[in-house]
Protein backbone atom coordinates (compact mmCIF):
# COMPACT_ATOMS: atom_id res chain seq x y z
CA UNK A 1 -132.95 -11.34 3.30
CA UNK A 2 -135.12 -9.14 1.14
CA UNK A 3 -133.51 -7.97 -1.81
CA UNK A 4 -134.80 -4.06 -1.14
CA UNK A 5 -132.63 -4.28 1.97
CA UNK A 6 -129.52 -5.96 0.50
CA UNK A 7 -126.18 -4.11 0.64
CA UNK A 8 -124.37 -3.31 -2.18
CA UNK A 9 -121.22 -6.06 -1.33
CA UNK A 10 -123.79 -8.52 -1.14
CA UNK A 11 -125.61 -8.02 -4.30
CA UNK A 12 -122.54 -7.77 -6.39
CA UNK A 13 -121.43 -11.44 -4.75
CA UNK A 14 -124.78 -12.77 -5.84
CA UNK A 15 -124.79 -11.10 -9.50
CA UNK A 16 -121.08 -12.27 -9.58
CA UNK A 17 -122.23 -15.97 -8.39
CA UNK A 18 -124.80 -16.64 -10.57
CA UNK A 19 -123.00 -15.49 -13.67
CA UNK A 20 -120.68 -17.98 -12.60
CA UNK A 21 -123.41 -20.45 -12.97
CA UNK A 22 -124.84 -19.52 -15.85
CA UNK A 23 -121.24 -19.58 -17.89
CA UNK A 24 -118.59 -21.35 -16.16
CA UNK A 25 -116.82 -21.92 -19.02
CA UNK A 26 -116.41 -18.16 -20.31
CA UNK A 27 -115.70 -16.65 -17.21
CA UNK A 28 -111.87 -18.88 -17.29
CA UNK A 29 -110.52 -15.90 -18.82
CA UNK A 30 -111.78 -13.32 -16.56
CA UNK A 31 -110.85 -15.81 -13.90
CA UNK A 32 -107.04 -16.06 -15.33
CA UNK A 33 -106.92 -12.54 -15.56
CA UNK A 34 -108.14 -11.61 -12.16
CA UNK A 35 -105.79 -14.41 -10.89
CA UNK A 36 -102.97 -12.54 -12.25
CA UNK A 37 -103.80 -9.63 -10.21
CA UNK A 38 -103.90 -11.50 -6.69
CA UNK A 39 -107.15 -13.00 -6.49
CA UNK A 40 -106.84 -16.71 -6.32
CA UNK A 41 -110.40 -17.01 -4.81
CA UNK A 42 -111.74 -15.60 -8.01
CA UNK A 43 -109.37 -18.41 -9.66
CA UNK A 44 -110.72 -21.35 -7.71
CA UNK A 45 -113.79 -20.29 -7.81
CA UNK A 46 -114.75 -19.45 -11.38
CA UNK A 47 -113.10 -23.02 -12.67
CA UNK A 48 -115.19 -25.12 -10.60
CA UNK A 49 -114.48 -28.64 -8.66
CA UNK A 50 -113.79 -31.03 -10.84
CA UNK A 51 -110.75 -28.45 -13.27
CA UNK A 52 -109.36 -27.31 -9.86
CA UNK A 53 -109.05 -31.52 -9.06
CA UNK A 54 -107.11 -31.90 -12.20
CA UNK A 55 -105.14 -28.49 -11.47
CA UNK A 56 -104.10 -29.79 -7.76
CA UNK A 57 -103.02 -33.55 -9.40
CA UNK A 58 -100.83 -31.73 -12.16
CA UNK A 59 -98.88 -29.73 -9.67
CA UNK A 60 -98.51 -33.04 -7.47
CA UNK A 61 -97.56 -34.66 -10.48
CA UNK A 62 -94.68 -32.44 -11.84
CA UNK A 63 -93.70 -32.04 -7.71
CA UNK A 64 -92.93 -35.79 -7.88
CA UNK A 65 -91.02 -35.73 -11.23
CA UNK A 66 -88.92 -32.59 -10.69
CA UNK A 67 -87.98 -34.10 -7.48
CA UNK A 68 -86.87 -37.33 -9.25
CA UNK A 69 -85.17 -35.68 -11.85
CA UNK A 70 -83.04 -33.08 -9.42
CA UNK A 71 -82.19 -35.94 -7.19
């Protein structure tokens, strides 16, 4: 798709993607705050693979302890 003919949802998703790229890093923040606000894609998305790995292990992690520790 040409860019003259792209629509305006689609632009800002590939502006918003490749900043992503460029900084994954800084955009945490923006990430955390927009998570905040309902929009866990944003979350997931802006952290990358391998932090949302280690985010999905921690929760399993405490799920098994608290469930030791309550029993």
């Amino acid at each position: 798709m040409s860019k003259k003919k792209e629509s305006p949802e689609r632009l800002r998703e590939r502006l918003r993607q490749e900043e992503l790229k460029r900084s994954p890093g800084g955009n945490l923040n923006d990430s955390l705050n927009r998570a905040s606000t309902g929009g866990l894609v944003d979350l997931v998305g802006s952290m990358g693979w391998r932090f949302t790995g280690i985010l999905l292990v921690l929760i399993i992690v405490g799920y098994i302890i608290a469930s030791y520790l309550l029993d």
